[in-house]
Protein backbone atom coordinates (compact mmCIF):
# COMPACT_ATOMS: atom_id res chain seq x y z
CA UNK A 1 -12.38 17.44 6.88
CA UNK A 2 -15.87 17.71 7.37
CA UNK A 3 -16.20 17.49 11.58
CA UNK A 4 -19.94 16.42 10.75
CA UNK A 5 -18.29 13.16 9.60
CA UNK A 6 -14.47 13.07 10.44
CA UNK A 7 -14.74 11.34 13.98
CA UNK A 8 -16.72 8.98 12.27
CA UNK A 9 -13.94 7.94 9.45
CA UNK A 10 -10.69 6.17 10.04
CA UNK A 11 -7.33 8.53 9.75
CA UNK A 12 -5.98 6.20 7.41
CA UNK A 13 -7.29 3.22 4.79
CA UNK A 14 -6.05 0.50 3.12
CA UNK A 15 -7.80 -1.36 0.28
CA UNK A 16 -7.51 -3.69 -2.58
CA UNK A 17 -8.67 -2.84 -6.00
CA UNK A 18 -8.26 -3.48 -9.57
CA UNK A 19 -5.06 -5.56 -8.31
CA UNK A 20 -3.75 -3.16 -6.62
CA UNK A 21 -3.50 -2.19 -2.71
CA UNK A 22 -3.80 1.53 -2.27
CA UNK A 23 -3.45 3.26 0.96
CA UNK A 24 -6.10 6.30 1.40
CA UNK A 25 -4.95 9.21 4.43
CA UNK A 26 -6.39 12.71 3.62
CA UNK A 27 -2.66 14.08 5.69
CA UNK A 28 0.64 12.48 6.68
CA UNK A 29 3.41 14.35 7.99
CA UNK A 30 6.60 14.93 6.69
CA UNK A 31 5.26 15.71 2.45
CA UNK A 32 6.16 13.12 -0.11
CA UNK A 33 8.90 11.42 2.01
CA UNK A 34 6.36 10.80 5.03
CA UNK A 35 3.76 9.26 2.19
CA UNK A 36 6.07 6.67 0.62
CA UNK A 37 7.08 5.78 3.83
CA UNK A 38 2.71 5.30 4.94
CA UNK A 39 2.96 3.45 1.37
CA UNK A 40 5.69 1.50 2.37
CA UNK A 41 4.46 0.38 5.73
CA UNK A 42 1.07 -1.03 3.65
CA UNK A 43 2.59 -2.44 0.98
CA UNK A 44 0.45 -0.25 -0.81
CA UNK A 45 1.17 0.39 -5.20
CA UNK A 46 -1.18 4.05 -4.90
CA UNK A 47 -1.36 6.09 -2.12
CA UNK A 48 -3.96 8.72 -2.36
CA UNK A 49 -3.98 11.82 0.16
CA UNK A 50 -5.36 15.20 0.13
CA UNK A 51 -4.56 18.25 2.68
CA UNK A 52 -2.54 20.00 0.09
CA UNK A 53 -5.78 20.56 -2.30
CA UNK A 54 -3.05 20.74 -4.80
CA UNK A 55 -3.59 18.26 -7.67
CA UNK A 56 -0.59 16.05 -8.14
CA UNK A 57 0.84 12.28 -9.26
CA UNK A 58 4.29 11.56 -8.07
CA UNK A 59 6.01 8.22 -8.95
CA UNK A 60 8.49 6.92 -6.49
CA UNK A 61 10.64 3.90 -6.21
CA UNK A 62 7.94 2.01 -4.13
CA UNK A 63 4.70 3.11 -5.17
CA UNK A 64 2.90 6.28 -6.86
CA UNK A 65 1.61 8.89 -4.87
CA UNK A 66 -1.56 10.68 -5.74
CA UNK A 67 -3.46 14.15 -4.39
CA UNK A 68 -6.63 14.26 -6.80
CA UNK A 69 -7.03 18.01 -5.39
CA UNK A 70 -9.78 19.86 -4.32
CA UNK A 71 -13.83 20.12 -6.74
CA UNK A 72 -15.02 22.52 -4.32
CA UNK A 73 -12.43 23.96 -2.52
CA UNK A 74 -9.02 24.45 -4.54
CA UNK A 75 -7.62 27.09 -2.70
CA UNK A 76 -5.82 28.70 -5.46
CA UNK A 77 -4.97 25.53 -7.27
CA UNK A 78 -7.43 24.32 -10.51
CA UNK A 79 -10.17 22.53 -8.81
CA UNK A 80 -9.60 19.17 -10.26
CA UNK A 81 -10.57 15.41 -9.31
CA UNK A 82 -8.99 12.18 -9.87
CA UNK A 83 -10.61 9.57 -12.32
CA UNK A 84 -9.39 5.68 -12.42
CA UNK A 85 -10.43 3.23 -14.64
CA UNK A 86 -9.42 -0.23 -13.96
CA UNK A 87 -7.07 -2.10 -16.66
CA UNK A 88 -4.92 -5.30 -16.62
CA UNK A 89 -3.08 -5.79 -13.90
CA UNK A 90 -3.34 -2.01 -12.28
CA UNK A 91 -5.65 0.98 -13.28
CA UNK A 92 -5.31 3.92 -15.77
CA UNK A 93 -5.64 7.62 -14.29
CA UNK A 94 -6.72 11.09 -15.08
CA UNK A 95 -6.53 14.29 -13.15
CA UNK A 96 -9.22 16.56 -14.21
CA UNK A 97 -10.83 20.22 -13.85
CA UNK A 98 -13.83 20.99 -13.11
CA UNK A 99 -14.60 21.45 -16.71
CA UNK A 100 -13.02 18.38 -17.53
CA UNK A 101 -9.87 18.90 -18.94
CA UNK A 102 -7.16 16.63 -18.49
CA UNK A 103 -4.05 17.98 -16.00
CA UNK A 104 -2.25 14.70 -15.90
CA UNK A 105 -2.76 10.88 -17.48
CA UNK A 106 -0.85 8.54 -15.40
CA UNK A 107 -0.81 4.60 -15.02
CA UNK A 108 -0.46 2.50 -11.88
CA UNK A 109 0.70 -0.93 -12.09
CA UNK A 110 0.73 -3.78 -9.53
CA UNK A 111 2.95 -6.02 -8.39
């Protein structure tokens, strides 16, 4: 959300990775519901968003939904990032603070 930058960056991403197609916004309307559905539309396995700043991984039926939160700017959440490492077939995850604690180990597995 930096407008130094942000007219310069698509609203919305979709790559492949590690076998896996993830879909990158930093917002979608409409919370978790409105970010399977941008999932959905890409057949995307991860989708990864921001807005929130609010560290979270949420598995749905059609692919798992990640907000790494905020390093610099956690608005009253634990400033945390996301960390993947790729594996067979998918990737292997961490959410992390600052300090580099582990908040969450997760696993995301393609198709």
């Amino acid at each position: 959300m930096d407008p130094a930058v942000e007219d310069r960056l698509p609203e919305a991403r979709t790559l492949e990775a590690a076998g896996l197609r993830i879909a990158v916004t930093h917002h979608q309307r409409g919370g978790p519901t409105g970010l399977s559905l941008f999932g959905l539309e890409r057949g995307a396995d991860l989708v990864v968003s921001g807005h929130t700043h609010q560290p979270s991984v949420t598995q749905t039926e059609d692919a798992v939904l990640l907000n790494p939160g905020s390093h610099a700017d956690p608005r009253g959440n634990p400033a945390a990032h996301a960390e993947l490492s790729p594996m067979d077939g998918g990737v292997r995850g961490e959410i992390r603070t600052r300090e580099g604690s582990v908040l969450r180990s997760f696993r995301v597995e393609g198709r």
